[in-house]
N, C-alpha and C. Protein backbone atom coordinates (compact mmCIF):
# COMPACT_ATOMS: atom_id res chain seq x y z
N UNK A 1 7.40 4.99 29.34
CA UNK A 1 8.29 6.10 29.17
C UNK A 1 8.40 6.53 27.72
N UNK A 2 9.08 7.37 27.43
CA UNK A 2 9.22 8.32 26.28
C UNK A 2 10.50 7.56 25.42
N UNK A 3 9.86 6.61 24.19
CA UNK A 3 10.64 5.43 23.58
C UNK A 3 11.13 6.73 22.71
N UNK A 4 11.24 7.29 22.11
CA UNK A 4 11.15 7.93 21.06
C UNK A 4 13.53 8.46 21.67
N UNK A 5 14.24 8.25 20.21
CA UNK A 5 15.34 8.54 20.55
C UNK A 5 16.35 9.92 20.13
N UNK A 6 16.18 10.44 21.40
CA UNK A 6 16.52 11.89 21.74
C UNK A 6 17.75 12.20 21.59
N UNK A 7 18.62 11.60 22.07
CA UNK A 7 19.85 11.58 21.88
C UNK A 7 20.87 10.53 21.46
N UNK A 8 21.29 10.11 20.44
CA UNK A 8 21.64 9.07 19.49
C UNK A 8 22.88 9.52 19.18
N UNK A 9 23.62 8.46 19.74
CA UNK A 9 25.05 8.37 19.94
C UNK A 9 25.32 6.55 19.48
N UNK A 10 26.74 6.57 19.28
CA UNK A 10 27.10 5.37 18.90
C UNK A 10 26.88 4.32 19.95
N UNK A 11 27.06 4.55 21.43
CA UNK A 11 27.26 4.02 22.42
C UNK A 11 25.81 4.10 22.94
N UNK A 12 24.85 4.76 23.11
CA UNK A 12 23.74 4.86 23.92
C UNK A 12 22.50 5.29 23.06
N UNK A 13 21.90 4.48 22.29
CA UNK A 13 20.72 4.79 21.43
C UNK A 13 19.90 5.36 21.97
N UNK A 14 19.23 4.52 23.25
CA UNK A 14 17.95 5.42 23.89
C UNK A 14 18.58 5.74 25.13
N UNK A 15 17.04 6.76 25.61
CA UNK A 15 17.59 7.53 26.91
C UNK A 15 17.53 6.20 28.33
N UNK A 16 18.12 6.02 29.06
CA UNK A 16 18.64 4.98 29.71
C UNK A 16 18.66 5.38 31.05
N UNK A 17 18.52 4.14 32.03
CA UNK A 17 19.10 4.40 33.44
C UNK A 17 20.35 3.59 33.85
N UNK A 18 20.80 3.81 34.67
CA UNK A 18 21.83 3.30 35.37
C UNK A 18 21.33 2.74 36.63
N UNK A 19 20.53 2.86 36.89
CA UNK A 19 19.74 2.09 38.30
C UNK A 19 19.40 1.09 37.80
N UNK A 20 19.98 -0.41 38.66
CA UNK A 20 19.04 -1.40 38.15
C UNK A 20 17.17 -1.66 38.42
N UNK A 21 16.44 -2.15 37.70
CA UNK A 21 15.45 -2.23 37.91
C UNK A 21 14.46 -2.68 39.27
N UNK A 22 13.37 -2.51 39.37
CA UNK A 22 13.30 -3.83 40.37
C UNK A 22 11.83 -4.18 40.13
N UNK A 23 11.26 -5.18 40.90
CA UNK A 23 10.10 -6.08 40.45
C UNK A 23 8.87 -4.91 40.39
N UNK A 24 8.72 -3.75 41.34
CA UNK A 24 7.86 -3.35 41.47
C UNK A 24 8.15 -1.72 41.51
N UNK A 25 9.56 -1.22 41.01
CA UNK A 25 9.79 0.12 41.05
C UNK A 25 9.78 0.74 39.46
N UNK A 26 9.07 2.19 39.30
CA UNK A 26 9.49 2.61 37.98
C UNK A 26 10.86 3.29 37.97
N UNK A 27 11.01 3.81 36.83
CA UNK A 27 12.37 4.51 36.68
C UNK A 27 11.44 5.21 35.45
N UNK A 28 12.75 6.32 34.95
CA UNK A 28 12.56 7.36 34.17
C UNK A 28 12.95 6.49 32.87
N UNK A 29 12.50 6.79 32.17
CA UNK A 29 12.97 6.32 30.39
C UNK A 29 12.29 5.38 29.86
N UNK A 30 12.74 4.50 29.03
CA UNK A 30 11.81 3.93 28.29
C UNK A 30 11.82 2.13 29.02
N UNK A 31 12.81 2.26 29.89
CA UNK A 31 13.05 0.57 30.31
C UNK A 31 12.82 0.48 31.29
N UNK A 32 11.41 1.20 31.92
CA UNK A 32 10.78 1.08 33.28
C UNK A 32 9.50 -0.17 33.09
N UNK A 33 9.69 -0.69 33.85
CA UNK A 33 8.92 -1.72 34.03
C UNK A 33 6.89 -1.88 33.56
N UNK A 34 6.42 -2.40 32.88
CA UNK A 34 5.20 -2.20 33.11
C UNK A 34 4.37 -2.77 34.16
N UNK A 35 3.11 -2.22 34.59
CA UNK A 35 1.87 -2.26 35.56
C UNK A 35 2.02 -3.94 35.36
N UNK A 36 1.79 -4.07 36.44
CA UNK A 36 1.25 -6.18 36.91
C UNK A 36 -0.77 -5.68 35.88
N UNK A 37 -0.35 -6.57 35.00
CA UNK A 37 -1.65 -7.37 33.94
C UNK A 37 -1.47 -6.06 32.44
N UNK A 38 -0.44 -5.73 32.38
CA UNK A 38 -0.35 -4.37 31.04
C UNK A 38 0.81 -5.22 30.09
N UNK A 39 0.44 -5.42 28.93
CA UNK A 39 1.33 -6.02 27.87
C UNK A 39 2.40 -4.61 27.77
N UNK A 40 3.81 -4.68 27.75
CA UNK A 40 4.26 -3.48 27.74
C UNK A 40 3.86 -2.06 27.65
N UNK A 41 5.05 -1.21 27.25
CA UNK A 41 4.54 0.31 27.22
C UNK A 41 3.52 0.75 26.83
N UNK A 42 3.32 0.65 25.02
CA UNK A 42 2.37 0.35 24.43
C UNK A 42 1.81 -0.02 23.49
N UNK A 43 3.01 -1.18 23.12
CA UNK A 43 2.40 -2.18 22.25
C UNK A 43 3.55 -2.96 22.16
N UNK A 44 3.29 -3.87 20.97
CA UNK A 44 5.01 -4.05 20.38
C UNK A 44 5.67 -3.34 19.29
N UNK A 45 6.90 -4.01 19.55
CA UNK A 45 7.63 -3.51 18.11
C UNK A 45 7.53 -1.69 17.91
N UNK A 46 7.74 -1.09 19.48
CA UNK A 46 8.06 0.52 19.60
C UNK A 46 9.36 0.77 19.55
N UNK A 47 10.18 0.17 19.75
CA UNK A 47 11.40 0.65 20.19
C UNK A 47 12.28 0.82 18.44
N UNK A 48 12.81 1.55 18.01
CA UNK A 48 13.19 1.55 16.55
C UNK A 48 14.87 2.13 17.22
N UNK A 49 15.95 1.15 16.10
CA UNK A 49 16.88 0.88 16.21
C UNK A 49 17.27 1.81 15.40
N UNK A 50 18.94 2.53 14.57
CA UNK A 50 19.25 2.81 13.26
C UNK A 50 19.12 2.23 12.34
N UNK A 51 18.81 2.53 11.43
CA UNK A 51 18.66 2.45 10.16
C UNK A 51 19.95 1.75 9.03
N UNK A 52 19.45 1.07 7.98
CA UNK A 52 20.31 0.76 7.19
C UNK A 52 20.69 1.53 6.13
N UNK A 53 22.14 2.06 5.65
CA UNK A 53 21.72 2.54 4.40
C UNK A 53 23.48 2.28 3.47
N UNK A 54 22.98 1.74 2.56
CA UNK A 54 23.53 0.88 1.45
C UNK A 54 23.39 1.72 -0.35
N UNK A 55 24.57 2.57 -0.27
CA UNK A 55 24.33 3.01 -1.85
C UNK A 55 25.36 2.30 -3.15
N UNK A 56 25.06 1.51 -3.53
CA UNK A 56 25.51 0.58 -4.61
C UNK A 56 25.88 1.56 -6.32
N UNK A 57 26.81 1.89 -6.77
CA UNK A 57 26.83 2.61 -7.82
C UNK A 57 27.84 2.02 -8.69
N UNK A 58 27.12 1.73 -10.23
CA UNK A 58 28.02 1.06 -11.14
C UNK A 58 28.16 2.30 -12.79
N UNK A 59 29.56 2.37 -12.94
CA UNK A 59 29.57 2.81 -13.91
C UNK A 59 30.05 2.04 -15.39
N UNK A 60 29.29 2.34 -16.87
CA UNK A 60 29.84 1.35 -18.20
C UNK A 60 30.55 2.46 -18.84
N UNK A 61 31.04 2.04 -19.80
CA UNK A 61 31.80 2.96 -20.74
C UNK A 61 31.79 1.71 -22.01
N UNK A 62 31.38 2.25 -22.91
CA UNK A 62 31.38 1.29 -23.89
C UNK A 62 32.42 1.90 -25.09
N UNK A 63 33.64 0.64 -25.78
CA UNK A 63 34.05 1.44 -26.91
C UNK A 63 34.18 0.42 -27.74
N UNK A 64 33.94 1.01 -29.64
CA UNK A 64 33.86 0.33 -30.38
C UNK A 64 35.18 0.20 -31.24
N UNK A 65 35.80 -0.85 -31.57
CA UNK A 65 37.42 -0.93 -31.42
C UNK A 65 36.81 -0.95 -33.32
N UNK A 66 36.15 -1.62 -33.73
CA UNK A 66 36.13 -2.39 -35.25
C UNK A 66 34.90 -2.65 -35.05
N UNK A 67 34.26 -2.86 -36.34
CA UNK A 67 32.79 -3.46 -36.41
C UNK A 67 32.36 -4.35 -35.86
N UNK A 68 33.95 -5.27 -35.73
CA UNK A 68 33.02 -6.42 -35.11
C UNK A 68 33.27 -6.52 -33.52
N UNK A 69 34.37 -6.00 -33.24
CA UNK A 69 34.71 -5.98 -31.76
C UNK A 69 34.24 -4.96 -30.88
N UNK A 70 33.96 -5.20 -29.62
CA UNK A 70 33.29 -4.21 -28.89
C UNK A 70 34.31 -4.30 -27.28
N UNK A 71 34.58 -3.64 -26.89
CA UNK A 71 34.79 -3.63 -25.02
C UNK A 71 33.91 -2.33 -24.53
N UNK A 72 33.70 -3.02 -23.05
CA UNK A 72 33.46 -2.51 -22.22
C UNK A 72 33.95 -2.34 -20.99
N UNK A 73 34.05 -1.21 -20.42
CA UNK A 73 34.71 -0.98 -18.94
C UNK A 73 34.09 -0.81 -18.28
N UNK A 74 33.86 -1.23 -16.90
CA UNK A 74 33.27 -1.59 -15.81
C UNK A 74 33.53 -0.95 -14.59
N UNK A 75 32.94 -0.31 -13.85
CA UNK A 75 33.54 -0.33 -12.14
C UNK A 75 32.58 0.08 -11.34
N UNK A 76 32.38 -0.77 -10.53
CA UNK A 76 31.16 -0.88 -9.57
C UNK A 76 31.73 -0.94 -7.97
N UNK A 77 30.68 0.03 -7.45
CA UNK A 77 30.85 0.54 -5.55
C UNK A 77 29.91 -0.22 -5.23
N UNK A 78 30.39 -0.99 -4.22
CA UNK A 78 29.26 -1.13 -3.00
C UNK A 78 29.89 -0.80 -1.80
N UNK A 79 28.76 -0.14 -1.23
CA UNK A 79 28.52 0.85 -0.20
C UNK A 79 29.36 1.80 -0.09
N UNK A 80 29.07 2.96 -1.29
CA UNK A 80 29.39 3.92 -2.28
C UNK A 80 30.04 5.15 -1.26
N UNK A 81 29.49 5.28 0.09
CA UNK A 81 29.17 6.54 0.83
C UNK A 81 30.24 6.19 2.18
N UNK A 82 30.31 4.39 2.03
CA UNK A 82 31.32 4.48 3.12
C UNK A 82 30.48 4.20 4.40
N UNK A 83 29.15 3.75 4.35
CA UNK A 83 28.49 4.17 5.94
C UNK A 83 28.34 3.32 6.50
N UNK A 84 28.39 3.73 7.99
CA UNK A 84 28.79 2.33 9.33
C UNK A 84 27.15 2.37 9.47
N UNK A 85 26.88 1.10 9.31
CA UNK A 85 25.51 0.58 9.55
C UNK A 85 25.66 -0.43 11.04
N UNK A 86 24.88 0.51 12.06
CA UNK A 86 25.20 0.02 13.58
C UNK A 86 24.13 -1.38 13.77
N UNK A 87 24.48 -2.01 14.45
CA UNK A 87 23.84 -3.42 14.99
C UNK A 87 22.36 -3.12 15.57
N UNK A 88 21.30 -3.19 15.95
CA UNK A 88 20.14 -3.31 17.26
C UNK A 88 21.32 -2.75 18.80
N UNK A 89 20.04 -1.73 19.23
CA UNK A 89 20.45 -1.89 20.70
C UNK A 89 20.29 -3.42 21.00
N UNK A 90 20.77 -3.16 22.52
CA UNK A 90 20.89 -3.65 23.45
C UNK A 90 19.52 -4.08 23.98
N UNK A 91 18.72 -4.94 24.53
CA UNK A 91 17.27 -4.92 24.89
C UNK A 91 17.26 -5.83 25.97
N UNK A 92 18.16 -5.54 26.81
CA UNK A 92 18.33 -6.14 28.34
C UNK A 92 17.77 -4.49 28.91
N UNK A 93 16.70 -5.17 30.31
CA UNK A 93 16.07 -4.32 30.42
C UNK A 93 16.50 -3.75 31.86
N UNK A 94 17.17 -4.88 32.21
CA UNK A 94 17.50 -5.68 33.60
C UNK A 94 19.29 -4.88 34.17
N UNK A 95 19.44 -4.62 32.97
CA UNK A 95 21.22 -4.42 32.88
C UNK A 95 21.64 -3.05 32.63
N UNK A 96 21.98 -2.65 34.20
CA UNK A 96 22.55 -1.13 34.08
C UNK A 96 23.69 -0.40 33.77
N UNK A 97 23.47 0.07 32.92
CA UNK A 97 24.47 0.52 32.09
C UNK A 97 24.89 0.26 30.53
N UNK A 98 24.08 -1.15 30.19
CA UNK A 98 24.28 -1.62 28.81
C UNK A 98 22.91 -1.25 28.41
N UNK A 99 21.99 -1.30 28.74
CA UNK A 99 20.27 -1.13 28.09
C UNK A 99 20.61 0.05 26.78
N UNK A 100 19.99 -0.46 25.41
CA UNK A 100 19.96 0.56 24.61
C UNK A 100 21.49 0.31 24.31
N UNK A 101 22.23 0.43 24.69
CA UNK A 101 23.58 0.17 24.03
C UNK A 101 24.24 -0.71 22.77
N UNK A 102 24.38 0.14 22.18
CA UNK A 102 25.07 -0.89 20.30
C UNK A 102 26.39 -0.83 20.59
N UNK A 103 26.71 -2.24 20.70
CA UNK A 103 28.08 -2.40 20.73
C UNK A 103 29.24 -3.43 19.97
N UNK A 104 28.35 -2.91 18.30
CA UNK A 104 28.77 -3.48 17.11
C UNK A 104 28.21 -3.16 15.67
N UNK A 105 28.80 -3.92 14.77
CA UNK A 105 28.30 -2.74 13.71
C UNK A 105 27.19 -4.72 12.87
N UNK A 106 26.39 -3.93 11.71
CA UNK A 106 25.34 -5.30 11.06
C UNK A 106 26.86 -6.26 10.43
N UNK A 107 26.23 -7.67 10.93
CA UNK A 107 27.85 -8.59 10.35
C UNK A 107 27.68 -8.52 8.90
N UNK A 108 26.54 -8.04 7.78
CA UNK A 108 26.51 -8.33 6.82
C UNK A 108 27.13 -6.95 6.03
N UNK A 109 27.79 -5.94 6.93
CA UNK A 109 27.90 -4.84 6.34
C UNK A 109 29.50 -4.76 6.44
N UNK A 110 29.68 -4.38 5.00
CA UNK A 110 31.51 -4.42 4.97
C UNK A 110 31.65 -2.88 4.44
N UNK A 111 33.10 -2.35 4.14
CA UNK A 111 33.34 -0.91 4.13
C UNK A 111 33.28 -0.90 2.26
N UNK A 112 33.60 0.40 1.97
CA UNK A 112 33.67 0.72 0.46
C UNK A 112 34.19 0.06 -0.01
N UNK A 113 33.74 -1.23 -1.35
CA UNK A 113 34.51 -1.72 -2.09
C UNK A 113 34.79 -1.71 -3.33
N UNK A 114 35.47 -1.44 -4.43
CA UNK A 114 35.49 -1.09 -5.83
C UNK A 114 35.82 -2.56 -6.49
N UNK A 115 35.17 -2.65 -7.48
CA UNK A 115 35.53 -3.80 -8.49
C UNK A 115 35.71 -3.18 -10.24
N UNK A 116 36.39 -3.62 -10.90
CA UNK A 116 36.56 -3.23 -11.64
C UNK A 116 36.97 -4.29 -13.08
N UNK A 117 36.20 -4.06 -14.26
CA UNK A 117 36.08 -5.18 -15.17
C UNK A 117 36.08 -4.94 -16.22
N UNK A 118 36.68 -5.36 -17.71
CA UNK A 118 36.76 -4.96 -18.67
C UNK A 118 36.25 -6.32 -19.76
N UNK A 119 35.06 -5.80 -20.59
CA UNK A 119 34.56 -7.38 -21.36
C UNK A 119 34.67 -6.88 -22.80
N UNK A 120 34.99 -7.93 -23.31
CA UNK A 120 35.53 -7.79 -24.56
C UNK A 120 34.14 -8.53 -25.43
N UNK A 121 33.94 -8.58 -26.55
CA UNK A 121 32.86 -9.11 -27.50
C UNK A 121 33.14 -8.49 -28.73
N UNK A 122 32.95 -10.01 -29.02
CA UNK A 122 33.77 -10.33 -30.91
C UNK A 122 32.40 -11.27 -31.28
């Protein structure tokens, strides 16, 4: 079937059935069964999930107090833009109604955070 994702929603990545499968029936979409002796659709590693995206932005400000003293001000974003980076579908092929379904966000991804730092040098 036609892996490619058409309509991309939070809840339903690829196009999907609601019929459960069966040993020897096709269905429409991409989680129809392949031919008895055919390594899947057509190949591996077709099915492509969302994407990550991570914008990290740091700003300095340097000021010179005296010759010999220096500060600097600091403040650094990670994940600058705020963006929900969604988990992998779902890749139960078997399971109607969840197939293709993200129903969580990457555990390594947290929301906008600011830090902020001031270094002194004498």
């Amino acid at each position: 079937g036609d892996w490619h994702a058409d309509n991309q929603t939070r809840d339903q990545w690829f196009k999907t059935t609601s019929v459960a499968l069966t040993a020897n029936g096709q269905t429409d979409g991409p989680w129809r069964r392949p031919q008895r002796g055919v390594f899947g659709n057509v190949g591996r590693n077709r099915l492509l999930g969302p994407g990550v995206s991570l914008w990290d932005i740091s700003f300095f400000k340097n000021f010179h107090i005296t010759e010999r003293f220096q500060a600097q001000f600091r403040a650094e974003s990670f994940n600058f833009a705020n963006h929900i980076n969604f988990n992998q579908p779902s890749t139960c092929v078997d399971c109607p109604g969840s197939a293709g379904k993200i129903t969580s966000i990457l555990p390594s991804t947290t929301p906008r955070q600011w830090q902020f730092g001031l270094r002194l040098e004498y």
